[in-house]
C-alpha atoms as a PDB file:
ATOM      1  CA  UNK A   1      -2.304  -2.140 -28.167  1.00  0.00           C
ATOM      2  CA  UNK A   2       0.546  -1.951 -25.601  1.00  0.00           C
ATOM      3  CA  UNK A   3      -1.255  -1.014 -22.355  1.00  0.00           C
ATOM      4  CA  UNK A   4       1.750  -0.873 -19.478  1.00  0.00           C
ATOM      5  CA  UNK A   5       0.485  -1.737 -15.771  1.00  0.00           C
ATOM      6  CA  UNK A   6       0.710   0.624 -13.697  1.00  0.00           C
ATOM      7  CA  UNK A   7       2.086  -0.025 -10.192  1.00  0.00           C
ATOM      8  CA  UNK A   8       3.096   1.435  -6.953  1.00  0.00           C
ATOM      9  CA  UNK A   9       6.463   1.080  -5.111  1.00  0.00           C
ATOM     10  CA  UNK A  10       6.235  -0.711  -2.603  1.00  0.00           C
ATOM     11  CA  UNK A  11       8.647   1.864  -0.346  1.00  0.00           C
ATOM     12  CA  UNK A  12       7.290   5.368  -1.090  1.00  0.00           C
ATOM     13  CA  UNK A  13       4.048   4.668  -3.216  1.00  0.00           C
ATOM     14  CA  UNK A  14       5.009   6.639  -6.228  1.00  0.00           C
ATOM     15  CA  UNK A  15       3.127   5.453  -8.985  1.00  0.00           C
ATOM     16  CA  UNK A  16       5.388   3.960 -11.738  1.00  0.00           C
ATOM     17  CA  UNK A  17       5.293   1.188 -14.969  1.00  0.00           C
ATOM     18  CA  UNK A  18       6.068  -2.068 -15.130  1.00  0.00           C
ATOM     19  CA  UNK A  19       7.975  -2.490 -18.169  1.00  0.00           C
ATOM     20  CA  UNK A  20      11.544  -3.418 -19.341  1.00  0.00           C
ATOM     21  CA  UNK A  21      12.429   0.530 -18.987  1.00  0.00           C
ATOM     22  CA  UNK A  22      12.110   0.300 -15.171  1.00  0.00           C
ATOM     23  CA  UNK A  23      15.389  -0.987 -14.313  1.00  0.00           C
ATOM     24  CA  UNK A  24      14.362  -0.828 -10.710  1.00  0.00           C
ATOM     25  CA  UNK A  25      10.899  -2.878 -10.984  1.00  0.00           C
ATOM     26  CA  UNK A  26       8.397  -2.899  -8.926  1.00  0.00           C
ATOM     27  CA  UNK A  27      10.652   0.170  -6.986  1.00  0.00           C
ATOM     28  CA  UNK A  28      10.990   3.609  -8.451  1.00  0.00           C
ATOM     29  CA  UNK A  29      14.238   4.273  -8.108  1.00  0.00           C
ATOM     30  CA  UNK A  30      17.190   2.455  -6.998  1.00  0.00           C
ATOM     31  CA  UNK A  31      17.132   4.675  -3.747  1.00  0.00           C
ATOM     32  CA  UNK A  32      13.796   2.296  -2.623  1.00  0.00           C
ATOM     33  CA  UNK A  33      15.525  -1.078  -4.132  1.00  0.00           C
ATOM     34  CA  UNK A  34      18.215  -0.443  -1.424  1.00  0.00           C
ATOM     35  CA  UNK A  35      15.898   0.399   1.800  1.00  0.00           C
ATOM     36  CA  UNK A  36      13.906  -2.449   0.374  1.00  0.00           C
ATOM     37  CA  UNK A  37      17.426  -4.811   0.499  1.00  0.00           C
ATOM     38  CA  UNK A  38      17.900  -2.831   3.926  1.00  0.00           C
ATOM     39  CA  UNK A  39      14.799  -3.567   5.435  1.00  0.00           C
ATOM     40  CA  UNK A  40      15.335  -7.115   4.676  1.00  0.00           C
ATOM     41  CA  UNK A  41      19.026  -7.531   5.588  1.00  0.00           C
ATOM     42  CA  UNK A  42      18.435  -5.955   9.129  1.00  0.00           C
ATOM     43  CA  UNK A  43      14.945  -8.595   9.525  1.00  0.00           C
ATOM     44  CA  UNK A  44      12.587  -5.397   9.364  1.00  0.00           C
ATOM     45  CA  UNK A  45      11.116  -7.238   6.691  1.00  0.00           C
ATOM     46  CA  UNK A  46      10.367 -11.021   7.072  1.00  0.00           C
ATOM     47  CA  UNK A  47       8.425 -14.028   6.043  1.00  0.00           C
ATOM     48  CA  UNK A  48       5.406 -14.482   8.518  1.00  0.00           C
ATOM     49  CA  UNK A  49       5.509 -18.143   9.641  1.00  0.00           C
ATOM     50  CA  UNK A  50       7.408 -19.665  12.460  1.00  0.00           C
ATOM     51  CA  UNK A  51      11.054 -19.929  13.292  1.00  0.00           C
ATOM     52  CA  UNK A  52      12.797 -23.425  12.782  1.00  0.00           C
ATOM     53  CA  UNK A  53      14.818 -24.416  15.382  1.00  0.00           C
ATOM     54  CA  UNK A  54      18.134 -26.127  13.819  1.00  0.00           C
ATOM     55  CA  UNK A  55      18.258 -28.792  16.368  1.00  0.00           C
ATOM     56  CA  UNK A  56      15.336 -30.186  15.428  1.00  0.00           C
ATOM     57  CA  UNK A  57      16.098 -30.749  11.442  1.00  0.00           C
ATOM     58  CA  UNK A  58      17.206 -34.606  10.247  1.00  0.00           C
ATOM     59  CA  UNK A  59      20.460 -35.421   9.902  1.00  0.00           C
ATOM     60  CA  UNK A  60      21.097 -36.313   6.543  1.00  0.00           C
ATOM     61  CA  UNK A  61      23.836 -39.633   7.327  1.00  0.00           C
ATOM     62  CA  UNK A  62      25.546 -38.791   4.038  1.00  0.00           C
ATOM     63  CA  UNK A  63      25.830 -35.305   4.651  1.00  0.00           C
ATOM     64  CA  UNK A  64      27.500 -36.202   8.058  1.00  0.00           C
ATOM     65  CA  UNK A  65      30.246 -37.960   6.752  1.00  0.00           C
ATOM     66  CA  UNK A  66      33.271 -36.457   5.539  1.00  0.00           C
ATOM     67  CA  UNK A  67      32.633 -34.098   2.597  1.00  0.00           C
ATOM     68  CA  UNK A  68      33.610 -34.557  -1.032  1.00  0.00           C
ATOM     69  CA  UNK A  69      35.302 -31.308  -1.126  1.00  0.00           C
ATOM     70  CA  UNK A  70      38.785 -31.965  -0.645  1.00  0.00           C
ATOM     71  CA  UNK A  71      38.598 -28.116  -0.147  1.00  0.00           C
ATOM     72  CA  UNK A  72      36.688 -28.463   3.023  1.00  0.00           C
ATOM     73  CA  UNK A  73      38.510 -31.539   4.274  1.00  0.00           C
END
């Protein structure tokens, strides 16, 4: 027996499947994908946790020598 969870979207609620049929899984439509994308792009939406300040990461010694890339040389 098949049984197909049943889930909401995480924008508007509506109640929906999770199954290969739902292009737009776990959203509804594609409308909520893209507020979803929105919401993330503008930082609406983030990961909880703190910020990392760039000055503080290592510096890898190989990485700060010349690149590889003779594209970025």
């Amino acid at each position: 027996m098949n049984k197909l969870k049943k889930i909401s979207c995480p924008i508007c609620g509506k109640q929906n499947t999770w199954d290969s049929e739902n292009a737009f899984r776990p959203f509804c439509s594609e409308r909520c994908k893209l507020i979803d994308l929105g919401e993330w792009a503008s930082e609406t939406r983030k990961i909880p946790g703190d910020s990392i300040d760039s000055n503080s990461l290592p510096i890898d010694s190989d990485a700060a020598d010349e690149p590889d890339d003779p594209f970025l040389r």
